[in-house]
Structure formats: structure tokens, C-alpha cells
C-alpha atoms as a PDB file:
ATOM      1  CA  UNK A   1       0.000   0.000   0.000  1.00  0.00           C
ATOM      2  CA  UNK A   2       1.376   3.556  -0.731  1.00  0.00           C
ATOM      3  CA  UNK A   3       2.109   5.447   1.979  1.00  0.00           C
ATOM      4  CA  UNK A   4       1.188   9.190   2.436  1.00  0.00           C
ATOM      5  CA  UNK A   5       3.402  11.221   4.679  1.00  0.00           C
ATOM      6  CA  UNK A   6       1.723  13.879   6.891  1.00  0.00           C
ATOM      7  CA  UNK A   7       2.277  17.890   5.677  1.00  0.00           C
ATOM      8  CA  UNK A   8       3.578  19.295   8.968  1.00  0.00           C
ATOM      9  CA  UNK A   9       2.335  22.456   8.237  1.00  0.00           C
ATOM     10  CA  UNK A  10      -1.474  21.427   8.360  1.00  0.00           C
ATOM     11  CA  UNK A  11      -3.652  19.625  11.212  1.00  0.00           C
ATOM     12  CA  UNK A  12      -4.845  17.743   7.935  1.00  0.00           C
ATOM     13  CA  UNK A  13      -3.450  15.206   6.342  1.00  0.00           C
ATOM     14  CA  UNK A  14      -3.555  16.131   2.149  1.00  0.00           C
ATOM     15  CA  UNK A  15      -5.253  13.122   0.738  1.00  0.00           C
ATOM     16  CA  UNK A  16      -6.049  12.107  -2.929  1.00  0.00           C
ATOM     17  CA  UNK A  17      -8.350  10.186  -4.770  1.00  0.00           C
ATOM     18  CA  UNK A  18      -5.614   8.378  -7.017  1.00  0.00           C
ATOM     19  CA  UNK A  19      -3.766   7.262  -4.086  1.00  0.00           C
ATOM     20  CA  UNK A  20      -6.163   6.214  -1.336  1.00  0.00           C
ATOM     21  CA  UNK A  21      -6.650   2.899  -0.798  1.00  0.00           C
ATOM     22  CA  UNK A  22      -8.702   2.937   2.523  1.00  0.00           C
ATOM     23  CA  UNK A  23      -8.105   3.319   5.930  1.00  0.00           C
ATOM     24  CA  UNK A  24      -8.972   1.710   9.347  1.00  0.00           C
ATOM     25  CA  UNK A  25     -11.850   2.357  11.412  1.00  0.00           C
ATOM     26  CA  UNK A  26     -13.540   1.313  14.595  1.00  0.00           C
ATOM     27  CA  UNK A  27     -16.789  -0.709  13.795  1.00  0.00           C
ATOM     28  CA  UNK A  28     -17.897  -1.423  17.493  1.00  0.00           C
ATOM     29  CA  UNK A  29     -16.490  -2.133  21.189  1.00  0.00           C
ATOM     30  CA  UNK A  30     -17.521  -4.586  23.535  1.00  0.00           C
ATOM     31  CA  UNK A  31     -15.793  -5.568  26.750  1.00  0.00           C
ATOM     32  CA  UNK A  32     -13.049  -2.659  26.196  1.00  0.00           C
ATOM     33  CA  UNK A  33     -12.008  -3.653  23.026  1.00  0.00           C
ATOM     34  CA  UNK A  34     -12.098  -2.209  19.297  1.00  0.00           C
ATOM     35  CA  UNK A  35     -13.432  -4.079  16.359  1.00  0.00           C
ATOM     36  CA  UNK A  36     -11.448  -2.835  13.655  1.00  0.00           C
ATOM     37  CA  UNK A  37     -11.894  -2.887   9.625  1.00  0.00           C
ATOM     38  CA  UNK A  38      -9.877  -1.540   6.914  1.00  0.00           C
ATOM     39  CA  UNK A  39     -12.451   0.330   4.832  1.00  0.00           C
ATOM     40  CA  UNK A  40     -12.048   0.482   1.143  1.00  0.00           C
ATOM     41  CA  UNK A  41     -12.924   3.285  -0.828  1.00  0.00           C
ATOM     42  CA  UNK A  42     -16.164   2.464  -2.955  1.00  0.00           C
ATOM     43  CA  UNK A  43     -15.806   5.634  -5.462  1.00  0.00           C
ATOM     44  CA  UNK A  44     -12.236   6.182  -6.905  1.00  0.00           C
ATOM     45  CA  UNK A  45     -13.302   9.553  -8.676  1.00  0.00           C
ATOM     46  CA  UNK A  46     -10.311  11.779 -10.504  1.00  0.00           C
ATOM     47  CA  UNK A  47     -12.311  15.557 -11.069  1.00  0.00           C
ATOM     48  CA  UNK A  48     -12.208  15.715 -14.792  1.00  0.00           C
ATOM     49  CA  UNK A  49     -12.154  19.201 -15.746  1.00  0.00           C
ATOM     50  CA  UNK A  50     -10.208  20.298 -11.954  1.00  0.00           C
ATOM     51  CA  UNK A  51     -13.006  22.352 -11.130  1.00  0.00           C
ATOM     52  CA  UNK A  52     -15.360  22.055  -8.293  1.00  0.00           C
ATOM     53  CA  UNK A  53     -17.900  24.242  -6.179  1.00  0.00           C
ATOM     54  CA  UNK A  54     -18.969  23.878  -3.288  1.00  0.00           C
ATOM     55  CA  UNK A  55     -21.873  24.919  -2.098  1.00  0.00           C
ATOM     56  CA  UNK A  56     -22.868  26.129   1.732  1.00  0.00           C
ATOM     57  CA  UNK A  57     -25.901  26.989   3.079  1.00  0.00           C
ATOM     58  CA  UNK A  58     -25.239  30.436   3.680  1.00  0.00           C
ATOM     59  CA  UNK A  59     -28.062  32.869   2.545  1.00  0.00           C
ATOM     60  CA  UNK A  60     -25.831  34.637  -0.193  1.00  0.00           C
ATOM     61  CA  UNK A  61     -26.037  30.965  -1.987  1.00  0.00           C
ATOM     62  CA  UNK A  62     -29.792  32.349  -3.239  1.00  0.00           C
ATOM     63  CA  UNK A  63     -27.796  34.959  -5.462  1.00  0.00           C
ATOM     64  CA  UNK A  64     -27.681  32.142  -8.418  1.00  0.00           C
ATOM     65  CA  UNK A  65     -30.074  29.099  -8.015  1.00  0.00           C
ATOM     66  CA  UNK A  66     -29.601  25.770  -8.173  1.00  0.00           C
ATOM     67  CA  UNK A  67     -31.178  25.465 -11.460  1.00  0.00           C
ATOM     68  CA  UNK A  68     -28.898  27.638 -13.222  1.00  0.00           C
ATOM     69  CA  UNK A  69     -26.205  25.486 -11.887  1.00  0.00           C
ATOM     70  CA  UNK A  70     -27.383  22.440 -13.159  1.00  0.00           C
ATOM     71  CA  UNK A  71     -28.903  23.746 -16.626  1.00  0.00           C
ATOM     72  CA  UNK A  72     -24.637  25.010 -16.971  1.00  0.00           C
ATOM     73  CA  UNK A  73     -23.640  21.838 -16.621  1.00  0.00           C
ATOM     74  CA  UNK A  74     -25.628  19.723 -19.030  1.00  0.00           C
ATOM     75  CA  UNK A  75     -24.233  21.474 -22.032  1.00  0.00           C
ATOM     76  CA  UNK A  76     -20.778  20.992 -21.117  1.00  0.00           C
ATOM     77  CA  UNK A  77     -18.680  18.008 -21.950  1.00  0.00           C
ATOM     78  CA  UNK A  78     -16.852  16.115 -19.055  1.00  0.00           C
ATOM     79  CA  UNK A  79     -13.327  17.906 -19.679  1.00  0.00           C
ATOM     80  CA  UNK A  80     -15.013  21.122 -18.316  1.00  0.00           C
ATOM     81  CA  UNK A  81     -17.846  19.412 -16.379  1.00  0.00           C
ATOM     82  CA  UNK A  82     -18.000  21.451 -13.019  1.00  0.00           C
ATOM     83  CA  UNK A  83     -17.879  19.046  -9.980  1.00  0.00           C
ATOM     84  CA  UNK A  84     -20.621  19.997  -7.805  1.00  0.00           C
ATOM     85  CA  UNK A  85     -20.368  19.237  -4.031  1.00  0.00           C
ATOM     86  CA  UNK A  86     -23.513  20.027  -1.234  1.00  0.00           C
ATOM     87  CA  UNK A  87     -24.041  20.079   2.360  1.00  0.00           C
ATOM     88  CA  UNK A  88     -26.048  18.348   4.333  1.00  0.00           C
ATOM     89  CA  UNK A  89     -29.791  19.753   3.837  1.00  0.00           C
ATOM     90  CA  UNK A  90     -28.969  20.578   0.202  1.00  0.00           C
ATOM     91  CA  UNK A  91     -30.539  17.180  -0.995  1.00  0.00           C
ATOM     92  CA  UNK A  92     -34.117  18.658   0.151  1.00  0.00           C
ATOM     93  CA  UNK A  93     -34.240  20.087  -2.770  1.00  0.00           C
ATOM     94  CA  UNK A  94     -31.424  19.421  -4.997  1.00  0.00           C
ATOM     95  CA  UNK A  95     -28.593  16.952  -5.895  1.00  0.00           C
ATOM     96  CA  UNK A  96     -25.402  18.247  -6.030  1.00  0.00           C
ATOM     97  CA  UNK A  97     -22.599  15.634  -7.452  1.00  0.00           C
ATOM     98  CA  UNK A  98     -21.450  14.507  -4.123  1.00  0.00           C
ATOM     99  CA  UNK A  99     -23.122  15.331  -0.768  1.00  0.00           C
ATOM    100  CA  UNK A 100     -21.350  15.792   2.628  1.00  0.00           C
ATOM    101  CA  UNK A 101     -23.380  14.786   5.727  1.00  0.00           C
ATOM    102  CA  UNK A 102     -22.772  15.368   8.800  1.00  0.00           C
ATOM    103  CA  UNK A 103     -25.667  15.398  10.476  1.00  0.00           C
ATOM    104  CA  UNK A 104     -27.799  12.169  11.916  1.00  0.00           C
ATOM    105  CA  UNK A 105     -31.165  13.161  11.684  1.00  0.00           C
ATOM    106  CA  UNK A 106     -30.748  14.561   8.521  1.00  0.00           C
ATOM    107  CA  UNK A 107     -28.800  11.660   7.461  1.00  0.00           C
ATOM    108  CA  UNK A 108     -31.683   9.193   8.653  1.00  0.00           C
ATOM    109  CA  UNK A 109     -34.153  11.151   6.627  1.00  0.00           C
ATOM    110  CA  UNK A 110     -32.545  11.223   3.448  1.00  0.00           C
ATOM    111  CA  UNK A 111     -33.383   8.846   0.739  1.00  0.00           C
ATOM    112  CA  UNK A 112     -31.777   5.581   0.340  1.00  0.00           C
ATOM    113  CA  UNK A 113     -30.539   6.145  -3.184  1.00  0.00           C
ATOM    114  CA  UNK A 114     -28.680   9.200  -2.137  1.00  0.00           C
ATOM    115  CA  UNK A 115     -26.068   7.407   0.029  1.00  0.00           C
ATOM    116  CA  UNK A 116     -23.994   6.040  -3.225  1.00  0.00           C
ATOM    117  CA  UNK A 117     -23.202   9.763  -3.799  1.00  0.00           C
ATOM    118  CA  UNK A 118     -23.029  10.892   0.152  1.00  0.00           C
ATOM    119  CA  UNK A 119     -19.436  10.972   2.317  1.00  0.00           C
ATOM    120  CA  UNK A 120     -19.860  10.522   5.834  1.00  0.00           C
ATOM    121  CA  UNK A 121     -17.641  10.393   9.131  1.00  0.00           C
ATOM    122  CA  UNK A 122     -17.486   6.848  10.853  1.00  0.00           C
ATOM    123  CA  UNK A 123     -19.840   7.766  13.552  1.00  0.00           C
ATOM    124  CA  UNK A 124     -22.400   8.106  10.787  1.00  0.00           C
ATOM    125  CA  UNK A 125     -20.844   5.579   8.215  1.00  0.00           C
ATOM    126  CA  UNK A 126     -21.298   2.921  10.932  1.00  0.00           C
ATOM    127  CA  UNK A 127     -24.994   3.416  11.333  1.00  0.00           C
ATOM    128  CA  UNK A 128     -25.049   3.103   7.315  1.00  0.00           C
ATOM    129  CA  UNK A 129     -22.529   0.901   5.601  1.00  0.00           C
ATOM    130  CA  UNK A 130     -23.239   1.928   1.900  1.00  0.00           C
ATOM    131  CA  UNK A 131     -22.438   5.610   2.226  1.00  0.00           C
ATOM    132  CA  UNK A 132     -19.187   6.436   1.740  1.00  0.00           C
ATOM    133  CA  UNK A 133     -16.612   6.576   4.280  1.00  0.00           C
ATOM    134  CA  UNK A 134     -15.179  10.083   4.505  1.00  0.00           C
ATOM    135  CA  UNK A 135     -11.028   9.946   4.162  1.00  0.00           C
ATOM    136  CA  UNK A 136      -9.073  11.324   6.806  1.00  0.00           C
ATOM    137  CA  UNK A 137     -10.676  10.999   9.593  1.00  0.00           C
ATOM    138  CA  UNK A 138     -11.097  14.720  10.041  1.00  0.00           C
ATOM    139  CA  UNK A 139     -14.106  15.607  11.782  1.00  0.00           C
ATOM    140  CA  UNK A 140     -15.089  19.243  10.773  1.00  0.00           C
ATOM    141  CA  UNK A 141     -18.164  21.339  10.181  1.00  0.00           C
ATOM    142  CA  UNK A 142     -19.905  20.136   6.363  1.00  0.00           C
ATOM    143  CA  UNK A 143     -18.899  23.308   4.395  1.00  0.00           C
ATOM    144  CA  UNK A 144     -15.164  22.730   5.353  1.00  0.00           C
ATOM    145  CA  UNK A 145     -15.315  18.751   4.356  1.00  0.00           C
ATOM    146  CA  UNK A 146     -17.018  19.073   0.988  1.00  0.00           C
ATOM    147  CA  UNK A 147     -14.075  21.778   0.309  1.00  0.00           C
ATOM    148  CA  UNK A 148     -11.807  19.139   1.848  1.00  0.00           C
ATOM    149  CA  UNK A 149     -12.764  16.574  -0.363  1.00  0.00           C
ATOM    150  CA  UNK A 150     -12.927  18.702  -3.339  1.00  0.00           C
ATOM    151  CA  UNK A 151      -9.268  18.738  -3.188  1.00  0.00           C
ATOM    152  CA  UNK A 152      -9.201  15.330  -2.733  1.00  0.00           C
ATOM    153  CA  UNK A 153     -10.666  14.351  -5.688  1.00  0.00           C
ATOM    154  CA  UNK A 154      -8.193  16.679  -7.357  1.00  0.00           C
ATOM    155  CA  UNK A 155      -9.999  19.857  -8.156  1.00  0.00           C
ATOM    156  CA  UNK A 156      -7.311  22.952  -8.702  1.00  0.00           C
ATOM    157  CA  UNK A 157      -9.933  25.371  -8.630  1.00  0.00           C
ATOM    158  CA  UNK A 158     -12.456  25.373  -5.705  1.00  0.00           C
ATOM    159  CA  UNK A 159     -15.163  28.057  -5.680  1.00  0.00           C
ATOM    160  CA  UNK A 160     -17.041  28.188  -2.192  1.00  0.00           C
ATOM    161  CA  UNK A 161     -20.769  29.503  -2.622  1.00  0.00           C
ATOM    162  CA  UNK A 162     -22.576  30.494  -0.107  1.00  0.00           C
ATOM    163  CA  UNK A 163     -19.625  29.944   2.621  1.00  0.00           C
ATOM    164  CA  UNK A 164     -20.899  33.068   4.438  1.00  0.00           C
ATOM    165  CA  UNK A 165     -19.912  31.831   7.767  1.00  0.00           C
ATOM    166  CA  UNK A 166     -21.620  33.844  11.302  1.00  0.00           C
ATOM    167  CA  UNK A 167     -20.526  37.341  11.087  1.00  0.00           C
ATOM    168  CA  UNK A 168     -23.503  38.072  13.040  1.00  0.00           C
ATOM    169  CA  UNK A 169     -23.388  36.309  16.401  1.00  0.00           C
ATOM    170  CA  UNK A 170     -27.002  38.127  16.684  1.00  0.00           C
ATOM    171  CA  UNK A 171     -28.280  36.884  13.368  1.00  0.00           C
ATOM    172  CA  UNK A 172     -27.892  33.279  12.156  1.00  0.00           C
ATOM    173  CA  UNK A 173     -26.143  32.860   8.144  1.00  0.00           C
ATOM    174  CA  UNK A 174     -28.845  30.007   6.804  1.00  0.00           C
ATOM    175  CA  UNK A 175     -30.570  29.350   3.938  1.00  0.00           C
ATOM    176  CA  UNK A 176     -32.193  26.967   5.962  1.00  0.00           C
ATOM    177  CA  UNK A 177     -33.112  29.181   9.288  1.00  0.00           C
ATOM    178  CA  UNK A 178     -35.978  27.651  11.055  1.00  0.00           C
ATOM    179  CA  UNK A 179     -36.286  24.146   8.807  1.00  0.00           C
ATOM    180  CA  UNK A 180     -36.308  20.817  10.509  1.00  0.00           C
ATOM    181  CA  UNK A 181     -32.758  19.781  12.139  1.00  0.00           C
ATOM    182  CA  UNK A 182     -31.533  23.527  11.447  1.00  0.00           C
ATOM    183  CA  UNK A 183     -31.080  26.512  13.972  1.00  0.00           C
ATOM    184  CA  UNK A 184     -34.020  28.712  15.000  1.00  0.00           C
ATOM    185  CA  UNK A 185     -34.313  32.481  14.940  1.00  0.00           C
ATOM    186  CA  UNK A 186     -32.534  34.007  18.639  1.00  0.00           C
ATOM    187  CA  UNK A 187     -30.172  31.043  17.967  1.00  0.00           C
ATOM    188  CA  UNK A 188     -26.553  32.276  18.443  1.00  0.00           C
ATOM    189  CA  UNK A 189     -24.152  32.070  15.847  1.00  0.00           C
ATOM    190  CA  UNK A 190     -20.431  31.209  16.050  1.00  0.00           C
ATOM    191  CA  UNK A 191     -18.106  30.493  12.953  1.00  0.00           C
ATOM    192  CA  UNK A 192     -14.284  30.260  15.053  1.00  0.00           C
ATOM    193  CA  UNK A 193     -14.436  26.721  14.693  1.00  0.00           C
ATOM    194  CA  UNK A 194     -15.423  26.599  10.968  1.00  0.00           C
ATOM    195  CA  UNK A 195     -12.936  29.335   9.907  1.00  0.00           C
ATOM    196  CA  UNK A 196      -9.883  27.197  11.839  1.00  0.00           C
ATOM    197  CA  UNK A 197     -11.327  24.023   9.943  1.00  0.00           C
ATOM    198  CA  UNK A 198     -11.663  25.509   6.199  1.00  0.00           C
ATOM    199  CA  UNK A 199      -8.166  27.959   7.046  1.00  0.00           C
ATOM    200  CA  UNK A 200      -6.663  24.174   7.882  1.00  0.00           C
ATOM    201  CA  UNK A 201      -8.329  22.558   4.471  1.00  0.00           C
ATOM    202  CA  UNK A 202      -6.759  25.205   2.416  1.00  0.00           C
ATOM    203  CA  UNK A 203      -3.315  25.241   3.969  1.00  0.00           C
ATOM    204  CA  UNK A 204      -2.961  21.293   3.512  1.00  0.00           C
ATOM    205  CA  UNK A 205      -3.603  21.948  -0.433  1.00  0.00           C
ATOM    206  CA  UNK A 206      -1.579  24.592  -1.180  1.00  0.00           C
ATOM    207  CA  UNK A 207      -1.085  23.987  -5.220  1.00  0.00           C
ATOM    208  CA  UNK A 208      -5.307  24.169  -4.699  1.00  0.00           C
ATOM    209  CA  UNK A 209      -6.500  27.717  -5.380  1.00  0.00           C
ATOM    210  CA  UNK A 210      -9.900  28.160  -2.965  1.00  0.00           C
ATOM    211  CA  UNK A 211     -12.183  31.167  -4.028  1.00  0.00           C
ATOM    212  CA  UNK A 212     -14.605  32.139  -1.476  1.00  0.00           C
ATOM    213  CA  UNK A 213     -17.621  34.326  -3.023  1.00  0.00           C
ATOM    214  CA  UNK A 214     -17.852  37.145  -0.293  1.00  0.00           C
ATOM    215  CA  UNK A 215     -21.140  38.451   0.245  1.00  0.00           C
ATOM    216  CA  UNK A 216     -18.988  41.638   1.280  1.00  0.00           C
ATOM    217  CA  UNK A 217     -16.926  44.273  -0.578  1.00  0.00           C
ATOM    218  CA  UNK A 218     -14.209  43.084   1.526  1.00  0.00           C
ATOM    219  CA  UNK A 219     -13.470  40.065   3.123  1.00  0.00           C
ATOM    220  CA  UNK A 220     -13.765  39.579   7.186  1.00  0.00           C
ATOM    221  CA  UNK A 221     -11.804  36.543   7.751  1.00  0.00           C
ATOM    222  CA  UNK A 222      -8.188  38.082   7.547  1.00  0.00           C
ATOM    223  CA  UNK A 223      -7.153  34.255   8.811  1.00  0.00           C
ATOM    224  CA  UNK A 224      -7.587  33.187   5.431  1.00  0.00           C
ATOM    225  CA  UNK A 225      -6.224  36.145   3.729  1.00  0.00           C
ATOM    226  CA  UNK A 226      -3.227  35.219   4.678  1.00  0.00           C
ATOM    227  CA  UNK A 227      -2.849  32.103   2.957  1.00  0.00           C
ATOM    228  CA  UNK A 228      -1.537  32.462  -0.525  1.00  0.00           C
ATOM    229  CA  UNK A 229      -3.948  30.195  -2.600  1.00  0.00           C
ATOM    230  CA  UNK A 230      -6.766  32.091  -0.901  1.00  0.00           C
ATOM    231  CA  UNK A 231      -8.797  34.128  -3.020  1.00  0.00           C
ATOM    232  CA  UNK A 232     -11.731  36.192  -2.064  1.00  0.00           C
ATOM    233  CA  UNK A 233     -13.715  36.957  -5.242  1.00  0.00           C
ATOM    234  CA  UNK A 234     -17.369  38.820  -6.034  1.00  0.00           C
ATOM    235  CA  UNK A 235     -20.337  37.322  -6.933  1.00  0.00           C
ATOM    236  CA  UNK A 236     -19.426  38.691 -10.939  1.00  0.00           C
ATOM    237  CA  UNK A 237     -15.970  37.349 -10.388  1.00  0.00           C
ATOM    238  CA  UNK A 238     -17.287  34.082  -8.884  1.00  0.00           C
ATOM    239  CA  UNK A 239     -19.913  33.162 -12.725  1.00  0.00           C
ATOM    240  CA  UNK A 240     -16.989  34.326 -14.772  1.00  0.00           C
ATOM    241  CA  UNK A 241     -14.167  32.252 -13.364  1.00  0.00           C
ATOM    242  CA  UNK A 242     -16.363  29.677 -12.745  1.00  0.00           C
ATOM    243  CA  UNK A 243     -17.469  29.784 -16.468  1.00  0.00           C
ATOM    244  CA  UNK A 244     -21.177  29.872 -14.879  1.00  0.00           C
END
């Protein structure tokens, strides 16, 4: 098996697509001791045009609708077919190309011919054997995974949509405020974990270039800023290199 050396620079170990070959996880414990399986990937996906986007749940993500995407997409060939990736909730009303879950409920809800295309941490993946295993072992919020495993699959360009994160500790960021398994309004809003997760994502690919549409003239996370293949674009800037 090829081994993959650590980047000491990252909390996150820079995985690809062409090299996994699975990894070992817990599957139960009984009397103090772990059951353990090496899981084997059961997608072994190379992006074909080395574009993705990712798509958070963020309210500026109702700027360009799903639709649009999709309708895009169909009259490309697979060279420049744009990989899509969602988040959790997403698949209430739309399919992106992969789908990152990290929540139970949600996952319990959603329909059984959706896990071929979902990635899932083990908690989840152990509860339901034909998703896909998530590699890494890198438990982090759903909007930082989908951009991790973008780069996995061996995008170059990643363009985050609708990664607004919680500006507004006052105001909760959601295109899905007040839905089923989603926060309420008065809920409080923190994004310091989910900046250190997607600032550690884009560090461990640094020949990756990330884009993050910012709802903002300016961007408020100077964390990322200064990372070098961190690129805050407009929504303008966002359809054009995105070739949306």
C-alpha cells in the first residue's frame, strides 16, 4: 500500500483520490475492546475538468439558483464538467454531485438512493454501511469537508458559494433558518471553529486555489487572507471564473 506522509504544516493530512486505498476504522467495542476494519474506498473519482464548487448553506447561496447550476452543466462536456459538491440539507431540494453529511437526523431522513453519492464520518458511516466513508478521519463542520474533499478528488480550482460563515453572532447565516434539524431564529451564531477548519483545508492543499464568493466588498476573515492560494472573489468574479 502507498504510503502518504503527513504535511507538517497542516492539522490535515492532504489526501487524494488516485492514491487512497482505505483506511482503518472502529466498527464497534464490547468488553473494552475495538473491532477494527480496513475500509475500502467504494468511489475512486479523478475531477475531470479540476473544477469544483462547493456549495454552503449560507443565505448569499440564493444569489444564483440551483437550477442555473445544473442547466450550466448539461451542455458541457466532461473535460469542463464542473464538480458539484452540497451540504447536508442541500438534498431537500437538490442533488449536487457529491453530498457531505454530517448530520444524523438529517442523514436518517434522506433517501436511500442518495447514500452512493453521500461521504460521511465513521460515527455516521457505521450506522449506514453503503455511504461512503469520509477519508481522513477529520471531523469538521460540512462546508469545510465538501471543500476538503474537493481537493481530494483533485480539483485545482475550488469556488465556495454560499460559505458566508456567522458574522452576526445576533443573526444566524442560513438558507435553511428555522427548517427541521436547522437553527431557530434568537439562535446564536459562532463560525471560530469553521474558519480554523476551512483555514486548515486550504493550507494542507496549497497547489489548490480556494475562491470564497464574499457576500462583502471586503473580506472579514483576515485568517484566510493570509494564505496564498486564498482568493476572495465577487459574486461577478465568482460566474466568470467559474465559467457559470
Amino acid at each position: 500500500m502507498k504510503s502518504i506522509t503527513f504535511n507538517r504544516k497542516s492539522t490535515i493530512q492532504p489526501l487524494y483520490s488516485k492514491d487512497y486505498q482505505g483506511e482503518w476504522i472502529n466498527v464497534s467495542m464490547g468488553d473494552g475492546v475495538a473491532d477494527r476494519r480496513f475500509i475500502r474506498p467504494k468511489i475512486t473519482f479523478t475531477n475531470p475538468s479540476g473544477n469544483a464548487i462547493c456549495l454552503g448553506n449560507g443565505k448569499s447561496r440564493a444569489d444564483y439558483s440551483l437550477k442555473k447550476i445544473e442547466n450550466n452543466n448539461s451542455l458541457k462536456i466532461l473535460r469542463y464538467y464542473t464538480v458539484i459538491y452540497g451540504c447536508n440539507g442541500i438534498y431537500r431540494e437538490w442533488q449536487p454531485d457529491f453530498l457531505l453529511s454530517t448530520h444524523h437526523l438529517l442523514t436518517a431522513q434522506m433517501p436511500k438512493n442518495l447514500h452512493e453519492i453521500t461521504y460521511a464520518y465513521q460515527e455516521i458511516f457505521r450506522r449506514y454501511p453503503d455511504i461512503n466513508l469520509m477519508p481522513g478521519n477529520n471531523r469538521m463542520d460540512a462546508g469545510s469537508s465538501a471543500a476538503y474533499l474537493a481537493a481530494f478528488h483533485g480539483a485545482k480550482n475550488v469556488f465556495l458559494f454560499g460559505y458566508d460563515g456567522q458574522p452576526d453572532p445576533d443573526e444566524i447565516n442560513s438558507i435553511y433558518l428555522n427548517t427541521e434539524h436547522y437553527p431557530k431564529t434568537g439562535d446564536e451564531g459562532f463560525d471560530q471553529k469553521w474558519i480554523k477548519y476551512l483555514y486548515n483545508v486550504i493550507e494542507a492543499y496549497p497547489e489548490v486555489k480556494f475562491y470564497r464568493v464574499t457576500p462583502k466588498v471586503e473580506d472579514n476573515y483576515r485568517k484566510l487572507l493570509t494564505l496564498p492560494n486564498y482568493y476572495p472573489v465577487n459574486f461577478r468574479q465568482f460566474i466568470s471564473l467559474a465559467d457559470l
